[in-house]
Protein backbone atom coordinates (compact mmCIF):
# COMPACT_ATOMS: atom_id res chain seq x y z
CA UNK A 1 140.65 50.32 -15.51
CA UNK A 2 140.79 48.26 -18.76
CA UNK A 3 137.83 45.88 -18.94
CA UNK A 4 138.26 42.73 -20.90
CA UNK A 5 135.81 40.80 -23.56
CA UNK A 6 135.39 38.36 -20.23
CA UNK A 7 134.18 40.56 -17.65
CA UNK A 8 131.56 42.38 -19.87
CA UNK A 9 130.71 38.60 -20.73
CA UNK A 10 129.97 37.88 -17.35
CA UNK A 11 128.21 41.29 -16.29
CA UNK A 12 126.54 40.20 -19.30
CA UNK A 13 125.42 36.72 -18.04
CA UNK A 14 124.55 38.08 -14.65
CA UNK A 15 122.45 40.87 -15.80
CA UNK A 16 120.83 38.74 -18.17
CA UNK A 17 120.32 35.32 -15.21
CA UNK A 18 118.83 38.91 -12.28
CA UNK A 19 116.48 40.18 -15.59
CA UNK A 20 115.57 36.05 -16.07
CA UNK A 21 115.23 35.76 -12.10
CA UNK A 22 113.00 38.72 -11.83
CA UNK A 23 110.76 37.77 -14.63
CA UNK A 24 110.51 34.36 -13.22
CA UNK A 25 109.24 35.86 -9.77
CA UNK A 26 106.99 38.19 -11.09
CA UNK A 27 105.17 35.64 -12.91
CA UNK A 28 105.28 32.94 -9.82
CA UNK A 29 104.07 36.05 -7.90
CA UNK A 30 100.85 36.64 -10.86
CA UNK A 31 99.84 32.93 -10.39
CA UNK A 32 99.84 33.23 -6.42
CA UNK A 33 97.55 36.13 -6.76
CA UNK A 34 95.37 34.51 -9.09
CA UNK A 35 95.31 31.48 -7.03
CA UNK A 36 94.49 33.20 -3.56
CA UNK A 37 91.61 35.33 -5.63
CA UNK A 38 90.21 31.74 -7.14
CA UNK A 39 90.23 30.26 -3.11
CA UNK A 40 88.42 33.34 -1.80
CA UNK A 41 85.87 32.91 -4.35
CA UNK A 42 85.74 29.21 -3.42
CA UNK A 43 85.26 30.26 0.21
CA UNK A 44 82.75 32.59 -0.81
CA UNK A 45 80.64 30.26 -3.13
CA UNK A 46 80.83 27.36 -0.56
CA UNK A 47 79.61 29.87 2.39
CA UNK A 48 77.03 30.80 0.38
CA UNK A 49 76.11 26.81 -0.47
CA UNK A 50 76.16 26.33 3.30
CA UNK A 51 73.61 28.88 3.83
CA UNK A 52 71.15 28.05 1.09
CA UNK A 53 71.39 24.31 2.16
CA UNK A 54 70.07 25.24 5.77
CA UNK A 55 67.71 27.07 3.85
CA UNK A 56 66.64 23.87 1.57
CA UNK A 57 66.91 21.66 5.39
CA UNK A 58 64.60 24.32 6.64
CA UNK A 59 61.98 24.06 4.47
CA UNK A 60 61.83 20.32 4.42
CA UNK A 61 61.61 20.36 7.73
CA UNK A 62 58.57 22.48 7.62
CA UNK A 63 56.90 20.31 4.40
CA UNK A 64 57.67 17.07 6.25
CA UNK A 65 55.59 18.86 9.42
CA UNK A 66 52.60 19.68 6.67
CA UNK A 67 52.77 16.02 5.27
CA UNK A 68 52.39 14.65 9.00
CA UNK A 69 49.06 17.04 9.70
CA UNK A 70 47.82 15.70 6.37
CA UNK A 71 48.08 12.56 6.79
CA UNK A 72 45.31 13.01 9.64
CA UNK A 73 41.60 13.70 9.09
CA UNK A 74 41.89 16.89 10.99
CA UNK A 75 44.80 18.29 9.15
CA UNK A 76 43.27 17.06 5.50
CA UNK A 77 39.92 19.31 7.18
CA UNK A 78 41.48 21.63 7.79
CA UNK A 79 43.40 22.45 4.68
CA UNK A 80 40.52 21.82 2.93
CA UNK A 81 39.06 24.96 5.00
CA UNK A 82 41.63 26.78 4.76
CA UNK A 83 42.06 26.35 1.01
CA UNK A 84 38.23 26.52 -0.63
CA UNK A 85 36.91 28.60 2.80
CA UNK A 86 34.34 26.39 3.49
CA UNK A 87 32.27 25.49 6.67
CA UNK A 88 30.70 22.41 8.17
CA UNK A 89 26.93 22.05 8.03
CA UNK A 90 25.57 23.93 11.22
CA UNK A 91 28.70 26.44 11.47
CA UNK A 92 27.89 30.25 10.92
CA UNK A 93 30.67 32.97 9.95
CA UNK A 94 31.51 35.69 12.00
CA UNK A 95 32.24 38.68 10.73
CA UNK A 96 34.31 41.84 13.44
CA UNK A 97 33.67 44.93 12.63
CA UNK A 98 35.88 47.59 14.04
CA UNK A 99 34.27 50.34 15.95
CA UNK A 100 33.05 53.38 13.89
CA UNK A 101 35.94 56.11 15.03
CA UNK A 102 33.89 59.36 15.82
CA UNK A 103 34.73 62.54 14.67
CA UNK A 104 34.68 65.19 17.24
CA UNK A 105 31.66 68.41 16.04
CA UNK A 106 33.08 70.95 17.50
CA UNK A 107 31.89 74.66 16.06
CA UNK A 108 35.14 76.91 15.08
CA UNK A 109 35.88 79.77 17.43
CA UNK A 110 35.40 83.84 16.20
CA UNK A 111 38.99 83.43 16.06
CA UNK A 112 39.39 80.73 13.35
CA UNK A 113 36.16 82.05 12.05
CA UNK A 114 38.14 85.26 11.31
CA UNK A 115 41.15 83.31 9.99
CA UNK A 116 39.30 81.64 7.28
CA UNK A 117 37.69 85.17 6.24
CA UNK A 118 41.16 86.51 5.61
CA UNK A 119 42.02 83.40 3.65
């Protein structure tokens, strides 16, 4: 079989347009990748911003709730107590003491008398 300046041209030209075609998939396929690592990352971040926002909600909650007590005479007393530790005029402190735990004096037996000679 007798090939011709014609069909190596076009084995030519088809190798070359499957070598172009592959090239042009492989890099489509490299930007995909990249792309679906960015999004997970996005996902990730904005899960993350989710949480630390109920965190933020949380705690405003909780400040607005302290601003509310203080804005009564009781709750400004009271932080003042707890704060400095101070009392009112009249009040005494009260200090618990735990009970003293006993230890039990017991006198060794001849046995572990005789165990601590050999010792």
């Amino acid at each position: 079989m007798l090939y011709t300046s014609g069909m190596r041209t076009n084995q030519w030209k088809r190798g070359f347009l499957v070598g172009t075609l592959l090239l042009v998939i492989f890099w489509l396929g490299s930007l995909i990748w990249g792309l679906a690592g960015k999004a997970q990352i996005a996902v990730s971040q904005a899960t993350e911003v989710k949480q630390q926002y109920q965190a933020l909600e949380t705690r405003r909650a909780a400040l607005e709730a302290n601003l509310a007590s203080l804005r009564t005479a009781r709750g400004q007393d009271a932080a003042v107590r707890t704060a400095f530790g101070v009392a009112r005029p009249g009040e005494e402190v009260i200090v618990v003491v735990p009970p003293a735990t006993a230890t039990p004096t017991t006198t060794p037996s001849w046995w572990q008398k005789l165990l601590r000679w050999f010792k």
